[in-house]
Protein backbone atom coordinates (compact mmCIF):
# COMPACT_ATOMS: atom_id res chain seq x y z
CA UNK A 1 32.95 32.68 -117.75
CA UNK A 2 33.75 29.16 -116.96
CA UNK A 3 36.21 28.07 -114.03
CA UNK A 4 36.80 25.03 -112.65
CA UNK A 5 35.33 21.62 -113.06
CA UNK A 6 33.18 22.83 -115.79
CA UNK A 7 31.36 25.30 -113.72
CA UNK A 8 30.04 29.00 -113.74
CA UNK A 9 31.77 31.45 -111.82
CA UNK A 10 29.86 31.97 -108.62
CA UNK A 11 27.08 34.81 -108.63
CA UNK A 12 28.04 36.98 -105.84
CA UNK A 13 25.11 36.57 -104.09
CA UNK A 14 25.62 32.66 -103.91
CA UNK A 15 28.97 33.00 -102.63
CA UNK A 16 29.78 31.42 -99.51
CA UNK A 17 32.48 34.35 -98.70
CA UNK A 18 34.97 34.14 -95.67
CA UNK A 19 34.35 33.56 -91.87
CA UNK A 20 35.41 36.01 -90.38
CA UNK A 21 36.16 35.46 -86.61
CA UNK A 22 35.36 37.91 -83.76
CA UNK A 23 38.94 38.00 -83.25
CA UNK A 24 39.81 38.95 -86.84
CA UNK A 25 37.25 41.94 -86.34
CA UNK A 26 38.96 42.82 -82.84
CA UNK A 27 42.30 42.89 -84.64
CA UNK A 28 41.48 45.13 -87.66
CA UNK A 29 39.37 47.91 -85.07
CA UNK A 30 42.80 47.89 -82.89
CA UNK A 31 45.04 48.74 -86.18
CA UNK A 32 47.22 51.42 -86.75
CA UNK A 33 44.68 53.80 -88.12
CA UNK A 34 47.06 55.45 -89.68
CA UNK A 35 47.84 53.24 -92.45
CA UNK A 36 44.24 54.10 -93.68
CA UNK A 37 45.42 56.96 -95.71
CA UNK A 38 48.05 55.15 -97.26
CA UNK A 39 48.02 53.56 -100.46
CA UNK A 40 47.17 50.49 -99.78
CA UNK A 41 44.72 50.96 -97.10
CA UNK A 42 43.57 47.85 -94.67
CA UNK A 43 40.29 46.42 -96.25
CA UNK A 44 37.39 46.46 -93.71
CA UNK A 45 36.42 42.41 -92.96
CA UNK A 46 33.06 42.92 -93.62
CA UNK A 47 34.48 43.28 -97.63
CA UNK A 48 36.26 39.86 -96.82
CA UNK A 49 33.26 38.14 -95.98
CA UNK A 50 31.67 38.66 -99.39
CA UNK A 51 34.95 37.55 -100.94
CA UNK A 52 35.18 34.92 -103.46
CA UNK A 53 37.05 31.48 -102.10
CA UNK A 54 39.26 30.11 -104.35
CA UNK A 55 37.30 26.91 -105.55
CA UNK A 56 34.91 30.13 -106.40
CA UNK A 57 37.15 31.38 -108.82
CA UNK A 58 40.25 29.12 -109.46
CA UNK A 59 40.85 27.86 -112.83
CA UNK A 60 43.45 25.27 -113.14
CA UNK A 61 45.54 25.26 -115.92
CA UNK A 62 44.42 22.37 -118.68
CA UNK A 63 47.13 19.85 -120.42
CA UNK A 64 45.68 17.80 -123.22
CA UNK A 65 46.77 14.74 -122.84
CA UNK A 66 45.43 10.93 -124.85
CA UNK A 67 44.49 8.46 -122.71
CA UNK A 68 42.52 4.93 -123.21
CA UNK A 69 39.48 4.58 -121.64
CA UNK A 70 37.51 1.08 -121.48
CA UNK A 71 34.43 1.38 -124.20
CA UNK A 72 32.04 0.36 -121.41
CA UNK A 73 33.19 3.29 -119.47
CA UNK A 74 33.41 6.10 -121.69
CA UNK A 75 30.11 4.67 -123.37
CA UNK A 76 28.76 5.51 -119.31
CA UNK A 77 30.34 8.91 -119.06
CA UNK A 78 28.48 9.73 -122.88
CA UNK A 79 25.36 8.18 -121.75
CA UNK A 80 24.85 10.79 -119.45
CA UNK A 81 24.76 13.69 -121.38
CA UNK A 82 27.64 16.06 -123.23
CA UNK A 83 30.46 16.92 -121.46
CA UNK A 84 32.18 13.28 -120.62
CA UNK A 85 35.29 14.92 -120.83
CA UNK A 86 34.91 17.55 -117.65
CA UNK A 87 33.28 14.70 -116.05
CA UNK A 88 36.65 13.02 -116.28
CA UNK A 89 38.52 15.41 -114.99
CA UNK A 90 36.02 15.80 -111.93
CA UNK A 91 35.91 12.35 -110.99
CA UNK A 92 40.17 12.54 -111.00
CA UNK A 93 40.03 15.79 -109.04
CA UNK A 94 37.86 14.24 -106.54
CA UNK A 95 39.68 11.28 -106.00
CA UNK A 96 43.20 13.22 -106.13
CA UNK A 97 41.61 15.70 -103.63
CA UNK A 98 40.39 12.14 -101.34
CA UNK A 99 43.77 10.77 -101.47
CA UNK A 100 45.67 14.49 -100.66
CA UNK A 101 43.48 14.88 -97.55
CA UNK A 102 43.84 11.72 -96.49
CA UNK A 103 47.28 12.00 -96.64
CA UNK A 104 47.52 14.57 -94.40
């Protein structure tokens, strides 16, 4: 199933999963253990750790959209194999993702 940036979903055993500090795990062992037979019982954090992240999983929503590209350009992005179009869109999210972290 594809997600992001033209990608695979993770195989769980390749995901990074969550640290999960020391204080985290102090916290959960000092809960109200009663809230363990409620519904919606706390998850241990060793099931957290395993977790996908979201760049794991996300899967932005796509607009199609016409733009004009310079013919040396796109004739680069097609040179280097199929898929010039998610190529686009990863060289945008990259810089978009640059300029948002710089920005803060």
């Amino acid at each position: 199933m594809p997600t992001n940036l033209g990608k695979k979903r993770t195989p769980v055993s390749e995901r990074k999963g969550i640290n999960i500090s020391e204080r985290t795990r102090e916290l959960y062992e000092q809960r109200d253990k009663a809230l363990d037979n409620s519904e919606f019982p706390p998850v241990h954090p060793d099931k957290w750790a395993g977790a996908m992240r979201r760049e794991e999983y996300f899967r932005p929503v796509k607009k199609q959209i016409t733009i004009r590209v310079d013919a040396d350009v796109l004739a680069w992005l097609k040179s280097r194999g199929g898929g010039h179009l998610t190529r686009i869109n990863e060289i945008l999210r990259k810089t978009m993702l640059a300029e948002t972290l710089m920005k803060h």
